[in-house]
C-alpha atoms as a PDB file:
ATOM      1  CA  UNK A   1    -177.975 -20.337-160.699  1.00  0.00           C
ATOM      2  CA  UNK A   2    -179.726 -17.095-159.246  1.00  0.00           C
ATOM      3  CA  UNK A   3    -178.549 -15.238-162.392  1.00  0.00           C
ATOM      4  CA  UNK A   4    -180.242 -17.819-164.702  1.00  0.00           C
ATOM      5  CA  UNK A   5    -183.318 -18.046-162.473  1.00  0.00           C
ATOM      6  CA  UNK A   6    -183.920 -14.341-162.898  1.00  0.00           C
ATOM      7  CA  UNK A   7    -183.156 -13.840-166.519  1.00  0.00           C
ATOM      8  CA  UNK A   8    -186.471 -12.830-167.258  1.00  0.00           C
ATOM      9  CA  UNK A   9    -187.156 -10.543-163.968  1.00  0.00           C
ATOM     10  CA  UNK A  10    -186.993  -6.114-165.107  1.00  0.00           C
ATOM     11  CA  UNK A  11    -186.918  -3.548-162.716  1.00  0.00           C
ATOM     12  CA  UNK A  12    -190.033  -1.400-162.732  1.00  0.00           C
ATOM     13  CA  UNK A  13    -190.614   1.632-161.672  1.00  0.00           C
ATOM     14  CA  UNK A  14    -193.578   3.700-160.789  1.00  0.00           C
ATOM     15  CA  UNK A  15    -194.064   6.853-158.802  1.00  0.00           C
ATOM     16  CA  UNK A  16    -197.352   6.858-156.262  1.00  0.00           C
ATOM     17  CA  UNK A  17    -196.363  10.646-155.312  1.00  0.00           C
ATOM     18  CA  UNK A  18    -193.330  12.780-156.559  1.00  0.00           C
ATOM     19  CA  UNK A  19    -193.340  15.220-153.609  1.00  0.00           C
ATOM     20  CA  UNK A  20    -193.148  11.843-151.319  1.00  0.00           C
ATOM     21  CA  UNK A  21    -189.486  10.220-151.324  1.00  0.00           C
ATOM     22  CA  UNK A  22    -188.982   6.948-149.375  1.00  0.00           C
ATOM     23  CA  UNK A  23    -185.513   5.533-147.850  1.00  0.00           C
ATOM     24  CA  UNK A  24    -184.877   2.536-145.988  1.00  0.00           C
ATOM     25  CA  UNK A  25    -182.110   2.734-144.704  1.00  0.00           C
ATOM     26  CA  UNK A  26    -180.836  -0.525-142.164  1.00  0.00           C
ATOM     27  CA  UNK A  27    -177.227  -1.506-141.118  1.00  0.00           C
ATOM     28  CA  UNK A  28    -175.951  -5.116-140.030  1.00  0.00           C
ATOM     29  CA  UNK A  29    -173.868  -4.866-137.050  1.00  0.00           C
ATOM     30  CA  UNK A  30    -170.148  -6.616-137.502  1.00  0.00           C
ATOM     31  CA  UNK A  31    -170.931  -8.662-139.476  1.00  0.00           C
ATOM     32  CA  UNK A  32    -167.622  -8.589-141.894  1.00  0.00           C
ATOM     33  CA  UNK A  33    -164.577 -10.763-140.528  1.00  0.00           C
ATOM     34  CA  UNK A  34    -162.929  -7.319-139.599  1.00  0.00           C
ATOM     35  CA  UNK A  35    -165.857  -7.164-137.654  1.00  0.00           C
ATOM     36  CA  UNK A  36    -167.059  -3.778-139.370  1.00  0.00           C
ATOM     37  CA  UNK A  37    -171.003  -3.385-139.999  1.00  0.00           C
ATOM     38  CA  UNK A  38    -172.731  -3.013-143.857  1.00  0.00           C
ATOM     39  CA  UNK A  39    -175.020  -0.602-144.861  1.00  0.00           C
ATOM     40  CA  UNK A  40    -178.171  -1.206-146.913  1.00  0.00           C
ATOM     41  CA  UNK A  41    -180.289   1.464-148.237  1.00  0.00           C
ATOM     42  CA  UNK A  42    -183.152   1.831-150.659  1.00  0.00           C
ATOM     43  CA  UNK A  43    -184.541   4.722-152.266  1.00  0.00           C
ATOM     44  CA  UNK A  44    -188.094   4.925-154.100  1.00  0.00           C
ATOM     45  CA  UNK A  45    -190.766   7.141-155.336  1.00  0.00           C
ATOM     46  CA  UNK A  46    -193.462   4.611-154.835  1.00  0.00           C
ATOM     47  CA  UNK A  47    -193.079   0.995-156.612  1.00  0.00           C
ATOM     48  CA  UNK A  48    -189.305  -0.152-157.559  1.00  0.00           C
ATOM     49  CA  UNK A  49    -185.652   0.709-156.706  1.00  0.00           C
ATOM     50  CA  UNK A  50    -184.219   4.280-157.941  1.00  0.00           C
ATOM     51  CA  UNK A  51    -181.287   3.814-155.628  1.00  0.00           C
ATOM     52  CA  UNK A  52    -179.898   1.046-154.387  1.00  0.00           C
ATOM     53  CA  UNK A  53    -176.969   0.988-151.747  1.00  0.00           C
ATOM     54  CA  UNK A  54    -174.600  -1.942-150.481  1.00  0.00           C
ATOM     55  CA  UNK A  55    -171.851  -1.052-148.938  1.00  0.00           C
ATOM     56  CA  UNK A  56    -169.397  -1.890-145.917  1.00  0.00           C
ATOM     57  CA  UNK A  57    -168.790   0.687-143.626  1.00  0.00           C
ATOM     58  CA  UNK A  58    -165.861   2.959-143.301  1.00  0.00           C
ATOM     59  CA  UNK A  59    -165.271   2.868-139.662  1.00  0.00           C
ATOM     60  CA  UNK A  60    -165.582  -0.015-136.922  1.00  0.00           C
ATOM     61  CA  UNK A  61    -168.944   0.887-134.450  1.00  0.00           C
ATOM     62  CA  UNK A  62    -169.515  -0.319-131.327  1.00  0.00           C
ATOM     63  CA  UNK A  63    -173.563  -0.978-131.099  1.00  0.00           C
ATOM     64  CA  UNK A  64    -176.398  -1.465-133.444  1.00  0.00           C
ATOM     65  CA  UNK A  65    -177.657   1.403-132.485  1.00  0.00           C
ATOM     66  CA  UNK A  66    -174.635   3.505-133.403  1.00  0.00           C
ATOM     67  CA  UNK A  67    -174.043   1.350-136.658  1.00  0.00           C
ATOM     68  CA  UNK A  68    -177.413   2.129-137.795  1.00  0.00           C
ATOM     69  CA  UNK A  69    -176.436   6.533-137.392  1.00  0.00           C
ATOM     70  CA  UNK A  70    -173.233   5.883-139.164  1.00  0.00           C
ATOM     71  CA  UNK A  71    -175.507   3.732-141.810  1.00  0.00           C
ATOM     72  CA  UNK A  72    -177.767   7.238-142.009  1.00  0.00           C
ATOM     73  CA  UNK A  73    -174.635   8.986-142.513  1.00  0.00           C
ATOM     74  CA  UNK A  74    -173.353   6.879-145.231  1.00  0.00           C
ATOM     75  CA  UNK A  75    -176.608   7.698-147.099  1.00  0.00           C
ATOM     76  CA  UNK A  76    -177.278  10.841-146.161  1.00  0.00           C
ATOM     77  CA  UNK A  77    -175.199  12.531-149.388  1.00  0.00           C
ATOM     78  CA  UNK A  78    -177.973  10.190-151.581  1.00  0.00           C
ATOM     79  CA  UNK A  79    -180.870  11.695-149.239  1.00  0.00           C
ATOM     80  CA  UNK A  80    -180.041  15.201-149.642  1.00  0.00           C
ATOM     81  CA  UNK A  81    -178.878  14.813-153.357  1.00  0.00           C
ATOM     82  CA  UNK A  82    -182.269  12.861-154.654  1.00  0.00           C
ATOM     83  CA  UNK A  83    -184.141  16.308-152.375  1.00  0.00           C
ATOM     84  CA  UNK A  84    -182.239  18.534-154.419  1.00  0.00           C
ATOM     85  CA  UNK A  85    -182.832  16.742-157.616  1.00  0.00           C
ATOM     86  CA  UNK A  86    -186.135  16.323-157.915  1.00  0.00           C
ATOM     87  CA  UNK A  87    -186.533  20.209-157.278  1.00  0.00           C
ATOM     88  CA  UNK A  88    -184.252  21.239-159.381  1.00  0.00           C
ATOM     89  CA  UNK A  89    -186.536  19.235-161.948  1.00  0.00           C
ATOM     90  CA  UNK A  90    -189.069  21.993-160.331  1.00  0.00           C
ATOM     91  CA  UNK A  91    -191.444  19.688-158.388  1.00  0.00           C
ATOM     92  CA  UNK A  92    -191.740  19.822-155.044  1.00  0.00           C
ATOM     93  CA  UNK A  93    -190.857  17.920-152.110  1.00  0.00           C
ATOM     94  CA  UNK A  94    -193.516  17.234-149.572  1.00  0.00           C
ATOM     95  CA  UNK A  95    -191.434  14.610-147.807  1.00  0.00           C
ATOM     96  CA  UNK A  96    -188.448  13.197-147.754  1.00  0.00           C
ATOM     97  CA  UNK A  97    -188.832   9.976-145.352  1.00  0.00           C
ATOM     98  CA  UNK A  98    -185.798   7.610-143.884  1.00  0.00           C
ATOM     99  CA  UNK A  99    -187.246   4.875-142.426  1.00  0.00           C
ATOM    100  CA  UNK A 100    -185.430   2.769-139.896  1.00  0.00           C
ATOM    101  CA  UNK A 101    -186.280  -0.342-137.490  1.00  0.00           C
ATOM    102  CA  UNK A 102    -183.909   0.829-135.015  1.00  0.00           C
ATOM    103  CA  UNK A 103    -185.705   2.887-132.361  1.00  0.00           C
ATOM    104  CA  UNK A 104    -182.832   3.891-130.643  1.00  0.00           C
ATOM    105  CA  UNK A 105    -180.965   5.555-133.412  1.00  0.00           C
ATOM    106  CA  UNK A 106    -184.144   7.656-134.497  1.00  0.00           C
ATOM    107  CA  UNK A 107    -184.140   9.019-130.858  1.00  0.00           C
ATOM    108  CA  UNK A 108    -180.695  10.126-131.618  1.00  0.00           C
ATOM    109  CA  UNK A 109    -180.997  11.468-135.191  1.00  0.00           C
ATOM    110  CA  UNK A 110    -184.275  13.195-134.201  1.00  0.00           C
ATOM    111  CA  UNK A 111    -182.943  14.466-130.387  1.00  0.00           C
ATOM    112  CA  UNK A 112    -179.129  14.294-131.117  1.00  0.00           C
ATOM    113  CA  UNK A 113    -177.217  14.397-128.515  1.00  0.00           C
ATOM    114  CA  UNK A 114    -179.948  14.981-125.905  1.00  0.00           C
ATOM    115  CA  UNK A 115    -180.770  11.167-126.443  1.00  0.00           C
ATOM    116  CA  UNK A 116    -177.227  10.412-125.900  1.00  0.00           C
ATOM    117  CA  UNK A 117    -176.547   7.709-123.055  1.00  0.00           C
ATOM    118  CA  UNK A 118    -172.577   6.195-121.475  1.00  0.00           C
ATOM    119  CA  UNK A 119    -173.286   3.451-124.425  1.00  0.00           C
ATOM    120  CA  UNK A 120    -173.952   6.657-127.127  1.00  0.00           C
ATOM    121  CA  UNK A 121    -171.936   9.579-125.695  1.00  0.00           C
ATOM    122  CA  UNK A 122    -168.468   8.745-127.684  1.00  0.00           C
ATOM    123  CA  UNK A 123    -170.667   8.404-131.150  1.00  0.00           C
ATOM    124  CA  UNK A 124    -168.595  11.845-133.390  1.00  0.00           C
ATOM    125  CA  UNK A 125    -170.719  14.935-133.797  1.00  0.00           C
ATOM    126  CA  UNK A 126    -170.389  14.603-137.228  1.00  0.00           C
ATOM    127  CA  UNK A 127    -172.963  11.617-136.992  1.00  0.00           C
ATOM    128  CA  UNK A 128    -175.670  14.163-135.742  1.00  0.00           C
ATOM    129  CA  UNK A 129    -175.485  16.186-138.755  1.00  0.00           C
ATOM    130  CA  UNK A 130    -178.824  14.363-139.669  1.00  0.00           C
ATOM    131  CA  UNK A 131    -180.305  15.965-136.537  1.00  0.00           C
ATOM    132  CA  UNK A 132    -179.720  19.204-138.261  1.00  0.00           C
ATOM    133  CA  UNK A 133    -181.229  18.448-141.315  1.00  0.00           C
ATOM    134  CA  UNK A 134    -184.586  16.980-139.165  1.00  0.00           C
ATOM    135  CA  UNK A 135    -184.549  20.341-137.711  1.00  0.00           C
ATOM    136  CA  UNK A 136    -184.345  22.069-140.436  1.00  0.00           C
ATOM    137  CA  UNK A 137    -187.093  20.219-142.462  1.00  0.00           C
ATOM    138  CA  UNK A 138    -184.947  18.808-145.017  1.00  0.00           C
ATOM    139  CA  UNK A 139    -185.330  14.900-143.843  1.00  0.00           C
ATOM    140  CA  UNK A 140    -187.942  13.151-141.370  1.00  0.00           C
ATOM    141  CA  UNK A 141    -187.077   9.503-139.805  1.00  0.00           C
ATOM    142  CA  UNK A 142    -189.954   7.294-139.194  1.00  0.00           C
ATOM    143  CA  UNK A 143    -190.142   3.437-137.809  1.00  0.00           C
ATOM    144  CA  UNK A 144    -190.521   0.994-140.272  1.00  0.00           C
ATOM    145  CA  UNK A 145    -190.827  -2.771-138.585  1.00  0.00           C
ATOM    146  CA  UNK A 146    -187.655  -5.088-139.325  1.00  0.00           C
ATOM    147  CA  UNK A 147    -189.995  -7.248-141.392  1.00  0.00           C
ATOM    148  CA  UNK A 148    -190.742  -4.386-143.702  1.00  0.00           C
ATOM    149  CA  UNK A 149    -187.383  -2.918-143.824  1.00  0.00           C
ATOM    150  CA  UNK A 150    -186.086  -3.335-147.502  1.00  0.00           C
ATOM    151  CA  UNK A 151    -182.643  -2.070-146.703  1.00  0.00           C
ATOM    152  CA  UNK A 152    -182.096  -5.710-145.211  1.00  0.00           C
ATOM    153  CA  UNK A 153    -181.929  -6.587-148.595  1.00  0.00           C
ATOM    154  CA  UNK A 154    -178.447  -5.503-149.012  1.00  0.00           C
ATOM    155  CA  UNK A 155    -177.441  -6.397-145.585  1.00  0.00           C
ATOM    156  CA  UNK A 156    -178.308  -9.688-144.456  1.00  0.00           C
ATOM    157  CA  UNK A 157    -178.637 -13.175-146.462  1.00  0.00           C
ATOM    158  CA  UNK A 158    -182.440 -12.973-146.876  1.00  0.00           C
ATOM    159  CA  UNK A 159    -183.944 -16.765-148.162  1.00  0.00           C
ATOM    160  CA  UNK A 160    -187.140 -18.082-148.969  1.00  0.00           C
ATOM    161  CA  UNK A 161    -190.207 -15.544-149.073  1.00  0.00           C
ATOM    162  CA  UNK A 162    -188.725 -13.020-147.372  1.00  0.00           C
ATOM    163  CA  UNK A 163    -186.083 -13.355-150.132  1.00  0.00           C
ATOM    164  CA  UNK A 164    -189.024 -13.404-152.739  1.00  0.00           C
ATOM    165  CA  UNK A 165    -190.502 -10.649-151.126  1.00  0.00           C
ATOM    166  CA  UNK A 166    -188.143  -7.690-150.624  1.00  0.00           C
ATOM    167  CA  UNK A 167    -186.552  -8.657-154.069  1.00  0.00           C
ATOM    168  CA  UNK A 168    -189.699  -8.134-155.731  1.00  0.00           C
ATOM    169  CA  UNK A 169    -190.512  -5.164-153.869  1.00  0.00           C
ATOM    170  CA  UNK A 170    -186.975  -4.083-155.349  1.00  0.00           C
ATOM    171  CA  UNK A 171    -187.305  -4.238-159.096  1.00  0.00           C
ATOM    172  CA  UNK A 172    -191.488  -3.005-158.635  1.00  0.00           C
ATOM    173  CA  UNK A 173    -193.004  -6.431-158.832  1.00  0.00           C
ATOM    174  CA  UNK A 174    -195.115  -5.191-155.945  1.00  0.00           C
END
């Protein structure tokens, strides 16, 4: 029924600013019956989906918080990638935003470890390697409210307008 009721929907895409790349990036905590969280991640250059990611995570997490870094971490070869690639194309890039509504885990991917608490101290080092890249320049993380987060998308069962919404948002509609 969804299929047929979309028929005539295209993805569009338009770029506002090619030096500017946006991710939303959100994770659902155990939410599978193995009780394992799902990532959801969107990438754009202004209106419309370039990337899309759904995906269950590879490891069981504890917290929100900490499936939200490991949600990062699942994305961050897509992050660093669509960087590269659009300078490689020889533009450059101004920004290259992840947006998250977990404030919590963007203390801890901006302050790493410093941010850590007894709930956070167990998370693997290897989950700070977005720290690095914030340090370095590479990536910045910025707030987005939940009810703006289109990485929810491909993590929760949206209905109605927020449905309408994020899914138009998603194939540039909006």
């Amino acid at each position: 029924m969804y299929l047929n009721g979309t028929r005539g929907k295209f993805l569009t895409l338009r770029i506002d600013e090619l030096g500017i790349i946006k991710w939303f990036i959100d994770a659902s905590f155990a939410v599978h019956p193995d009780f394992w969280s799902h990532t959801g991640a969107v990438m754009t250059l202004g209106k419309g989906a370039i990337i899309p990611v759904s995906r269950k995570q590879k490891l069981n997490t504890r917290s929100s918080t900490e499936s939200e870094i490991v949600g990062v971490d699942d994305c961050s070869v897509y992050v660093s990638w669509s960087k590269l690639f659009i300078e490689w194309q020889g533009y450059e890039v101004k920004k290259n935003i992840i947006y998250q509504d977990n404030k919590s885990s963007i203390l801890l991917e901006v302050n790493g470890k410093k941010s850590s608490s007894k709930r956070t101290r167990a998370i693997n080092i290897r989950y700070f390697w977005m720290t690095d890249q914030i340090e370095k320049k590479n990536a910045e993380v910025q707030y987005c409210p939940t009810d703006k987060m289109i990485g929810d998308y491909f993590t929760k069962p949206k209905q109605g307008t927020a449905f309408k919404e994020f899914r138009a948002l998603i194939l540039g509609e909006k």
